[in-house]
PDB file of N, CA and C in Angstrom:
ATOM      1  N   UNK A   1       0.856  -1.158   0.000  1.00  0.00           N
ATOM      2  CA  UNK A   1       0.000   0.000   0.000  1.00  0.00           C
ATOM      3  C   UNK A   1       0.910   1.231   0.000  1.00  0.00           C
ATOM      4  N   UNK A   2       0.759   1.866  -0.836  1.00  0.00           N
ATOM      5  CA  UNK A   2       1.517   3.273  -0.859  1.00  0.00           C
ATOM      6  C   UNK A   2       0.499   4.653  -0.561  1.00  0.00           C
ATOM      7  N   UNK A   3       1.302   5.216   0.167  1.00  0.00           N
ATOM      8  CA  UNK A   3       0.421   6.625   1.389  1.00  0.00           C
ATOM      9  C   UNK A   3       1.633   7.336   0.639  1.00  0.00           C
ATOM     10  N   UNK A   4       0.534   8.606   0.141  1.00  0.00           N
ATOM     11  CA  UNK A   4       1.360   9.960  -0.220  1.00  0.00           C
ATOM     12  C   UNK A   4       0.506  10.776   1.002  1.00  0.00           C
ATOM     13  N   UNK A   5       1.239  11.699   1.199  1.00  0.00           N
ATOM     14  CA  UNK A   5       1.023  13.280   2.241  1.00  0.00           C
ATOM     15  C   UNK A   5       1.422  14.484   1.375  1.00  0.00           C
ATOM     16  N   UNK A   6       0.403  15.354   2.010  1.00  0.00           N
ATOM     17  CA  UNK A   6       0.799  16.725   1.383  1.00  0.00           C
ATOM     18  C   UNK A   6       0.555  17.405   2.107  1.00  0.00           C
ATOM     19  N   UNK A   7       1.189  18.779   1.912  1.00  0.00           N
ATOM     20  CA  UNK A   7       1.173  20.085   2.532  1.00  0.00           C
ATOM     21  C   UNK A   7       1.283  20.042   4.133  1.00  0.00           C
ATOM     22  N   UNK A   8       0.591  20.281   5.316  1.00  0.00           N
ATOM     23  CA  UNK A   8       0.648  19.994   6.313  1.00  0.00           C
ATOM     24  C   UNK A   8       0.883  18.530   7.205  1.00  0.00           C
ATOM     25  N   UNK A   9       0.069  17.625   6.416  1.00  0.00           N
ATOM     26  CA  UNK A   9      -0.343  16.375   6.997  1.00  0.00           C
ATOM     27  C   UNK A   9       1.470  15.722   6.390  1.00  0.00           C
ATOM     28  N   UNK A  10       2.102  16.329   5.324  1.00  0.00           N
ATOM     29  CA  UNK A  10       3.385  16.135   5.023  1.00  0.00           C
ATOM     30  C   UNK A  10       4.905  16.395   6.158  1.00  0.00           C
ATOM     31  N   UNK A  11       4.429  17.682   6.614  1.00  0.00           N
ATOM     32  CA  UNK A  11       5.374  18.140   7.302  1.00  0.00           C
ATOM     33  C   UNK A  11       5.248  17.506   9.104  1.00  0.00           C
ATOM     34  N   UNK A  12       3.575  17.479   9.042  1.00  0.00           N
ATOM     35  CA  UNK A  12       3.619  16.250  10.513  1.00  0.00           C
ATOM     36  C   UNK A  12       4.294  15.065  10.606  1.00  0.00           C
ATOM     37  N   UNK A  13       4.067  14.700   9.227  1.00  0.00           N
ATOM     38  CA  UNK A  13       4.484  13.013   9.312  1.00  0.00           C
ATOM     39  C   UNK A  13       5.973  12.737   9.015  1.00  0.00           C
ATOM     40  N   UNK A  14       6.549  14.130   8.362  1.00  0.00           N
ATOM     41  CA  UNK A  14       7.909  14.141   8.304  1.00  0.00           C
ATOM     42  C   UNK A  14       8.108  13.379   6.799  1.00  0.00           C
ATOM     43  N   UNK A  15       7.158  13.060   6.291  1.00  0.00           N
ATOM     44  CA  UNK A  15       7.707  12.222   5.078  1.00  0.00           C
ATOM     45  C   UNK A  15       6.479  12.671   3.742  1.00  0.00           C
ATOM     46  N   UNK A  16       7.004  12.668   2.836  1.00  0.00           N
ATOM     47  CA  UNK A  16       5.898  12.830   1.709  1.00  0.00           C
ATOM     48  C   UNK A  16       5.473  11.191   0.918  1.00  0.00           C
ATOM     49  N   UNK A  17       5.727  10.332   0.803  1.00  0.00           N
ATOM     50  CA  UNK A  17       5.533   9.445   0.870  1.00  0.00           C
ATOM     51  C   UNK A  17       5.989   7.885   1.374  1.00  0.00           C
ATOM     52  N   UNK A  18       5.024   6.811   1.683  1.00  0.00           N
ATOM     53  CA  UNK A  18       6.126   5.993   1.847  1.00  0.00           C
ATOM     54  C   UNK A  18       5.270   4.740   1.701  1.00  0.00           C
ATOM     55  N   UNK A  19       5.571   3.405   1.737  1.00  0.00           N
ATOM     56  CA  UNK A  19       5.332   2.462   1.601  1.00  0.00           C
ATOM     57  C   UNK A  19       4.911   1.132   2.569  1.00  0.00           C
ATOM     58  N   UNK A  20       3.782   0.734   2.868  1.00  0.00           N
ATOM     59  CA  UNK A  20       3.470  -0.054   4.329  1.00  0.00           C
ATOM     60  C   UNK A  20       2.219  -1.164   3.787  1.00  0.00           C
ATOM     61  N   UNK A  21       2.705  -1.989   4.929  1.00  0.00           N
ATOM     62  CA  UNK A  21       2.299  -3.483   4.711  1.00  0.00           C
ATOM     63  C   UNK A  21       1.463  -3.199   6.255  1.00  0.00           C
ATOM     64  N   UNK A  22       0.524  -2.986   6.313  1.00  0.00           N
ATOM     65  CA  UNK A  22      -1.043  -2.942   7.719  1.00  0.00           C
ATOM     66  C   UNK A  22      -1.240  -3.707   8.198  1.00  0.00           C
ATOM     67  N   UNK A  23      -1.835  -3.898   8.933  1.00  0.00           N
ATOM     68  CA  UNK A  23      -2.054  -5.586   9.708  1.00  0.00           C
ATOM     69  C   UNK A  23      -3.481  -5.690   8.991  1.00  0.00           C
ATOM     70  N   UNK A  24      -3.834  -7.236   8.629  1.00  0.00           N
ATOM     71  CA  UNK A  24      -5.172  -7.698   8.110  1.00  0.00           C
ATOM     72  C   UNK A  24      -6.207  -6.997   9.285  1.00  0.00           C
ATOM     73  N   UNK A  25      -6.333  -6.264  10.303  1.00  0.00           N
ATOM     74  CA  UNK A  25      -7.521  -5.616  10.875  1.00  0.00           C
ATOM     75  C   UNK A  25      -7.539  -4.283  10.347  1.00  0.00           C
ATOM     76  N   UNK A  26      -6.390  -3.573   9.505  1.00  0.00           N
ATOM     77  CA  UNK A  26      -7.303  -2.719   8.681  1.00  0.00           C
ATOM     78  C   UNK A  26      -8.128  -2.990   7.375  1.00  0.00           C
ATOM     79  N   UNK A  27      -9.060  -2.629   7.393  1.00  0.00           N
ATOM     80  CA  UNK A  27     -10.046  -2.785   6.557  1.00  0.00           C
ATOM     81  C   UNK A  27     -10.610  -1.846   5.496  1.00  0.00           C
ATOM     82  N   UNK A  28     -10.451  -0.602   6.343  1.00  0.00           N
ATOM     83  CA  UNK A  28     -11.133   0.974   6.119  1.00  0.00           C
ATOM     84  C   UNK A  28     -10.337   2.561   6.222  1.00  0.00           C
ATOM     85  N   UNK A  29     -10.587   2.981   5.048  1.00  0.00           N
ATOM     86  CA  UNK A  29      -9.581   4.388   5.973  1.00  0.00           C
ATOM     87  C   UNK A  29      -9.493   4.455   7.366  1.00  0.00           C
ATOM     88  N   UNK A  30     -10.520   4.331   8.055  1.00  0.00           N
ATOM     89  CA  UNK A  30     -10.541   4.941   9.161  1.00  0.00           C
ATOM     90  C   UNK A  30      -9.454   4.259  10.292  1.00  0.00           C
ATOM     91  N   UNK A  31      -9.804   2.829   9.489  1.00  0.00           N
ATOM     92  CA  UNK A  31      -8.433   1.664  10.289  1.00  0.00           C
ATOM     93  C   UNK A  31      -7.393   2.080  10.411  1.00  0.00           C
ATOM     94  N   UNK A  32      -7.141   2.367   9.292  1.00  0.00           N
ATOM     95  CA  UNK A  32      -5.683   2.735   8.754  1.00  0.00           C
ATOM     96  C   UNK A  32      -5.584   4.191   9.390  1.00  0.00           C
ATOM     97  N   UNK A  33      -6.153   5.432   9.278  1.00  0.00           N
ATOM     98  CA  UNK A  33      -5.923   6.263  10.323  1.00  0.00           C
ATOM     99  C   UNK A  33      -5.773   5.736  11.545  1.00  0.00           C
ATOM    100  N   UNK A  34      -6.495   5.287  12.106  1.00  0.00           N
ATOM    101  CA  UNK A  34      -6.178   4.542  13.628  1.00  0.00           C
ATOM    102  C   UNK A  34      -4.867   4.016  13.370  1.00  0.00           C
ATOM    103  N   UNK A  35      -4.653   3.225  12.751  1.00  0.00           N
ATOM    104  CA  UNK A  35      -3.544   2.460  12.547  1.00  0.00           C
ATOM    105  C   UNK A  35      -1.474   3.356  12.600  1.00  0.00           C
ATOM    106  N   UNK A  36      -2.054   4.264  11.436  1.00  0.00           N
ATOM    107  CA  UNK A  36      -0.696   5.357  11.365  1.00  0.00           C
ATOM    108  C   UNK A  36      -0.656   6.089  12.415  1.00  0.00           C
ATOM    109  N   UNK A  37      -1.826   6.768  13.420  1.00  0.00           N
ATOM    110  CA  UNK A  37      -1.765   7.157  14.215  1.00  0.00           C
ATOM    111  C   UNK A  37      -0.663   6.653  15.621  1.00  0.00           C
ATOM    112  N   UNK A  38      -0.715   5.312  15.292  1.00  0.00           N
ATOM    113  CA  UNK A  38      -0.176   4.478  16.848  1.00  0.00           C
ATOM    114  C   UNK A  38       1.238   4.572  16.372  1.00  0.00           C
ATOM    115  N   UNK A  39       1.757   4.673  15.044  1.00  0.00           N
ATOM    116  CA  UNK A  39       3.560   4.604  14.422  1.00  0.00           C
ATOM    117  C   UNK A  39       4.309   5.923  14.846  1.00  0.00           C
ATOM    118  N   UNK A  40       3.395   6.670  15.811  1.00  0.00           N
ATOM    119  CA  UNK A  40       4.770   7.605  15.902  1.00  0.00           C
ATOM    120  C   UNK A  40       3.576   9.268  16.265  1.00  0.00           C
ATOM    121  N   UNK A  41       4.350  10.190  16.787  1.00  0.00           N
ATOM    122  CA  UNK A  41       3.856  11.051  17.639  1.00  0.00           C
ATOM    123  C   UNK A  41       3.358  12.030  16.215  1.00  0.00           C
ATOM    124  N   UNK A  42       4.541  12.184  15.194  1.00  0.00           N
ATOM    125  CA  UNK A  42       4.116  12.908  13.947  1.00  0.00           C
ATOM    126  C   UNK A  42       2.639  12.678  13.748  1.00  0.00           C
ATOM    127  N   UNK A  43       2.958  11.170  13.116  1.00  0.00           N
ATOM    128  CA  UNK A  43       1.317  10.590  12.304  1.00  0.00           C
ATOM    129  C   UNK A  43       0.411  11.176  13.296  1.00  0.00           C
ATOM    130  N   UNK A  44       0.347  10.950  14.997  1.00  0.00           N
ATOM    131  CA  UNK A  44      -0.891  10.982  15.471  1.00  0.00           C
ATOM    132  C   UNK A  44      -1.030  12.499  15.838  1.00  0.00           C
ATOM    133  N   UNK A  45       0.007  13.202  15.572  1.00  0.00           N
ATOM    134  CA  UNK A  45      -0.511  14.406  15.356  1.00  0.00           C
ATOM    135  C   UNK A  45      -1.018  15.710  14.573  1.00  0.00           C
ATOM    136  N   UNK A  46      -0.749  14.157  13.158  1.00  0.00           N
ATOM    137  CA  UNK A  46      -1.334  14.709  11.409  1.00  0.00           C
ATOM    138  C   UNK A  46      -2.956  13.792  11.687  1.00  0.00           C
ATOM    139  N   UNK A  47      -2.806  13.244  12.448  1.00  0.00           N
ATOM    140  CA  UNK A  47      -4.219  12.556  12.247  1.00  0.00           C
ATOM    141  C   UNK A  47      -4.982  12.289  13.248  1.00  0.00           C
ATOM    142  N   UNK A  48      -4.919  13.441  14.290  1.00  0.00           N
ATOM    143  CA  UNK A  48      -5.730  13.892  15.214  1.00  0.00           C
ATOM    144  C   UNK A  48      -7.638  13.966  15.409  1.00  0.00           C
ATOM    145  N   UNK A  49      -7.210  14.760  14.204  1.00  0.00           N
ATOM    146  CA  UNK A  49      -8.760  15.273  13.688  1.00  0.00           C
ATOM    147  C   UNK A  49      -9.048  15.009  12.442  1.00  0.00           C
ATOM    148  N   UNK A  50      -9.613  13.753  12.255  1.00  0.00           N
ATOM    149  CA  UNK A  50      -9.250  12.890  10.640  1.00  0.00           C
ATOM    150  C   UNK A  50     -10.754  13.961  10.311  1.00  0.00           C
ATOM    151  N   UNK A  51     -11.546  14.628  10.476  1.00  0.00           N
ATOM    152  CA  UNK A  51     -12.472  15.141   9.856  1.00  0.00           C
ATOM    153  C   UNK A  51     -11.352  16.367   9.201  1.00  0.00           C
ATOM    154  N   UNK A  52     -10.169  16.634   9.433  1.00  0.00           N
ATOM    155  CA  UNK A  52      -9.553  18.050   8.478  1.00  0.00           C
ATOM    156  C   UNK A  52      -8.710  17.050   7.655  1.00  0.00           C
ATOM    157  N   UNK A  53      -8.791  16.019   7.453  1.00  0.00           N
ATOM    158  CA  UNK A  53      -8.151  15.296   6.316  1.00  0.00           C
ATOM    159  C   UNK A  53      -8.955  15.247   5.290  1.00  0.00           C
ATOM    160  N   UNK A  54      -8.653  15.610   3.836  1.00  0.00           N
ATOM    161  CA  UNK A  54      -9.116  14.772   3.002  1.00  0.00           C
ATOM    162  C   UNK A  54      -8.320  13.302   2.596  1.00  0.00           C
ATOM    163  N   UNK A  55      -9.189  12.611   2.099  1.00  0.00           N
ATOM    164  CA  UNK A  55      -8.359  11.233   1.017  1.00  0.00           C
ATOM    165  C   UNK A  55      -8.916  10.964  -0.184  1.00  0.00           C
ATOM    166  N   UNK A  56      -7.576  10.256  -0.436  1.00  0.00           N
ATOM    167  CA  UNK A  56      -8.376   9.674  -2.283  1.00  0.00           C
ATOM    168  C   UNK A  56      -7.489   8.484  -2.359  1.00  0.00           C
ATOM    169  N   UNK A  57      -8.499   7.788  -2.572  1.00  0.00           N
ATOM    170  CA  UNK A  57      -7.786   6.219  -3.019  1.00  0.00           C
ATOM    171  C   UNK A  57      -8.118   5.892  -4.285  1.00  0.00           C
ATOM    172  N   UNK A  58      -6.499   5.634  -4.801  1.00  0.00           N
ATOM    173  CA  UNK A  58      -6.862   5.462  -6.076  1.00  0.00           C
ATOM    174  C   UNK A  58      -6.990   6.372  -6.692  1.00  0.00           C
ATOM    175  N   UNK A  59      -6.665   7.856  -6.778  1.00  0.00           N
ATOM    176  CA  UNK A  59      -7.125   9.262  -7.417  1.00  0.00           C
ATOM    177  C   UNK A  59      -8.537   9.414  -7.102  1.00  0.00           C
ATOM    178  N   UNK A  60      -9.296   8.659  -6.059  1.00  0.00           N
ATOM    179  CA  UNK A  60     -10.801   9.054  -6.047  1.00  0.00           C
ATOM    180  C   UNK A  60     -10.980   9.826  -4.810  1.00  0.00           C
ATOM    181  N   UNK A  61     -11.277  10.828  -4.564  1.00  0.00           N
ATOM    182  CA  UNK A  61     -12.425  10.843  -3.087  1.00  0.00           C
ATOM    183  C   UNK A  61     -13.008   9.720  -2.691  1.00  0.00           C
ATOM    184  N   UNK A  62     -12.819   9.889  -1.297  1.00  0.00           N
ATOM    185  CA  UNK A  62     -13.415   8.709  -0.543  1.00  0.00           C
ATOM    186  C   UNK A  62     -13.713   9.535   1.070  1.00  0.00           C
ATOM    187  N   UNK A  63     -14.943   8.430   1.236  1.00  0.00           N
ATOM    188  CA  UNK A  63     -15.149   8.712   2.614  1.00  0.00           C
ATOM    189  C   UNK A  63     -13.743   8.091   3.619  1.00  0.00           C
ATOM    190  N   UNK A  64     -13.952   7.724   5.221  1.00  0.00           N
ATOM    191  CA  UNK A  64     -13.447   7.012   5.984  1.00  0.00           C
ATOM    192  C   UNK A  64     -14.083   5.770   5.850  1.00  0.00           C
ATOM    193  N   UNK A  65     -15.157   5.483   5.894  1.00  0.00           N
ATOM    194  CA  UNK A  65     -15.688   4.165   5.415  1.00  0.00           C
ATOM    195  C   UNK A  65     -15.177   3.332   3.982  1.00  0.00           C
ATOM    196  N   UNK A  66     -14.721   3.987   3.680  1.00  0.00           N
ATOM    197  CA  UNK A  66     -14.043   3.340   2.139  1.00  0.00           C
ATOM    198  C   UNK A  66     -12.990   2.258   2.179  1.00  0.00           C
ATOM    199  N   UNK A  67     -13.479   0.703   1.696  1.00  0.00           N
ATOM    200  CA  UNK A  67     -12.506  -0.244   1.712  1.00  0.00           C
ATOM    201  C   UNK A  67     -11.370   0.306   1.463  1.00  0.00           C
ATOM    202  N   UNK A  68      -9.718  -0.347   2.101  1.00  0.00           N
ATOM    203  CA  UNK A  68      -8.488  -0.105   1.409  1.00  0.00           C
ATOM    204  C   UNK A  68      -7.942  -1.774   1.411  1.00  0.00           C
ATOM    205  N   UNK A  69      -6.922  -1.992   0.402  1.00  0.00           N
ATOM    206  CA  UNK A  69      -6.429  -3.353  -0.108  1.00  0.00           C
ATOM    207  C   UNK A  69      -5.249  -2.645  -0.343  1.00  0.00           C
ATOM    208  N   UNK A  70      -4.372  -3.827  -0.179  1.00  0.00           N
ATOM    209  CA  UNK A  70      -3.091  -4.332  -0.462  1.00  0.00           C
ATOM    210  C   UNK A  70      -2.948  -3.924  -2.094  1.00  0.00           C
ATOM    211  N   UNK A  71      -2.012  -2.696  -2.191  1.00  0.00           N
ATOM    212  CA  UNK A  71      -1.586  -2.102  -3.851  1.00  0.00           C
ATOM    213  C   UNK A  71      -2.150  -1.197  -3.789  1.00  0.00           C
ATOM    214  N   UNK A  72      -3.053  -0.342  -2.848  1.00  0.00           N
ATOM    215  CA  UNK A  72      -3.885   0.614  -3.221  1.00  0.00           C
ATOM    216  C   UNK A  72      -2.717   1.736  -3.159  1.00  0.00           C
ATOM    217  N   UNK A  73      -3.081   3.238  -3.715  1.00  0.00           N
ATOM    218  CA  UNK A  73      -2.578   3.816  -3.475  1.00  0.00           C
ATOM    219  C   UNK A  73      -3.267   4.983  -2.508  1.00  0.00           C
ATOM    220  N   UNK A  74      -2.746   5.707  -1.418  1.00  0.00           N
ATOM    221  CA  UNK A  74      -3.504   6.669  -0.597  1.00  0.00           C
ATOM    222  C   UNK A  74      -3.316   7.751  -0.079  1.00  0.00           C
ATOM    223  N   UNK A  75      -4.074   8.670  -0.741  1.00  0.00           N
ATOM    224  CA  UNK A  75      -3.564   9.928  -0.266  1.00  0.00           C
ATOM    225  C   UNK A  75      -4.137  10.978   0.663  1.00  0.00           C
ATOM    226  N   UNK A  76      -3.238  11.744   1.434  1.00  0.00           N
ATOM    227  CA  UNK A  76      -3.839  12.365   2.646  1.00  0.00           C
ATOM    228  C   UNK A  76      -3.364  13.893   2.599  1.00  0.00           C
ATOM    229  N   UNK A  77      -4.124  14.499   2.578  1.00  0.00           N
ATOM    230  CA  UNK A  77      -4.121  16.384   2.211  1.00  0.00           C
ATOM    231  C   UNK A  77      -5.161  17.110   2.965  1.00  0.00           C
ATOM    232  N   UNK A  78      -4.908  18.051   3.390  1.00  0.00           N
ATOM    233  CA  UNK A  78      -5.926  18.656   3.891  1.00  0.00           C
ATOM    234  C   UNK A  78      -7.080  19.338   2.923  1.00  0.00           C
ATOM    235  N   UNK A  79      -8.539  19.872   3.023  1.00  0.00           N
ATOM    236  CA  UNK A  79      -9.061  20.207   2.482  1.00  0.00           C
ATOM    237  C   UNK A  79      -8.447  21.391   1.613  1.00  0.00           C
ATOM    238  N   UNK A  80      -8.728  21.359   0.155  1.00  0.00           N
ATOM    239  CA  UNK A  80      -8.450  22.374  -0.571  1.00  0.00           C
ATOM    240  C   UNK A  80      -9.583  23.675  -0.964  1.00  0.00           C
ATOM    241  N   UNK A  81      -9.093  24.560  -0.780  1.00  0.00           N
ATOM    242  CA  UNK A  81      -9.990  26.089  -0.852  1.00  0.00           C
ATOM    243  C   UNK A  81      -9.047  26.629  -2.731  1.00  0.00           C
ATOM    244  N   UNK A  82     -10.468  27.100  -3.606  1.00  0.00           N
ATOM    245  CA  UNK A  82     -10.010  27.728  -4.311  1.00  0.00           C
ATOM    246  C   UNK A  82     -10.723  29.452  -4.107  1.00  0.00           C
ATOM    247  N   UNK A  83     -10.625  30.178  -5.467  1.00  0.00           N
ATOM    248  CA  UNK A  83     -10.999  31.462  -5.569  1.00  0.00           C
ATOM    249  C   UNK A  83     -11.307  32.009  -6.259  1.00  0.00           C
TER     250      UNK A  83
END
């Protein structure tokens, strides 16, 4: 599973992307937030308040309820404002 970060949720986690093998009890974004959260003080303090995250798996929007699998790709950014 490959996790990209951007902008803020980048500079928490200290890394812009990287590469991870989950334990079979994640299932769901939201797992997997739970999950990165417990790897380290960064993650759980990029993913505090998973409602100011956006994601896209796969280039899609997705809720937290949204299956994730083994190869997916996932990305985590905060909401974007245009003008």
């Amino acid at each position: 599973m490959k996790l990209l970060y951007f902008a803020w949720v980048r500079t928490k986690t200290g890394t812009g992307e990287e590469t991870v093998s989950p334990p079979d009890s994640v299932c769901d974004v939201a797992d997997l937030i739970e999950w990165l959260k417990l790897r380290g003080s960064g993650a759980a303090d990029a993913f505090s308040d998973p409602s100011l995250i956006r994601v896209a798996v796969n280039q899609d929007y997705v809720e937290l309820d949204h299956p994730v699998i083994a190869g997916d790709e996932i990305a985590f950014f905060p909401p974007v404002t245009g003008g």
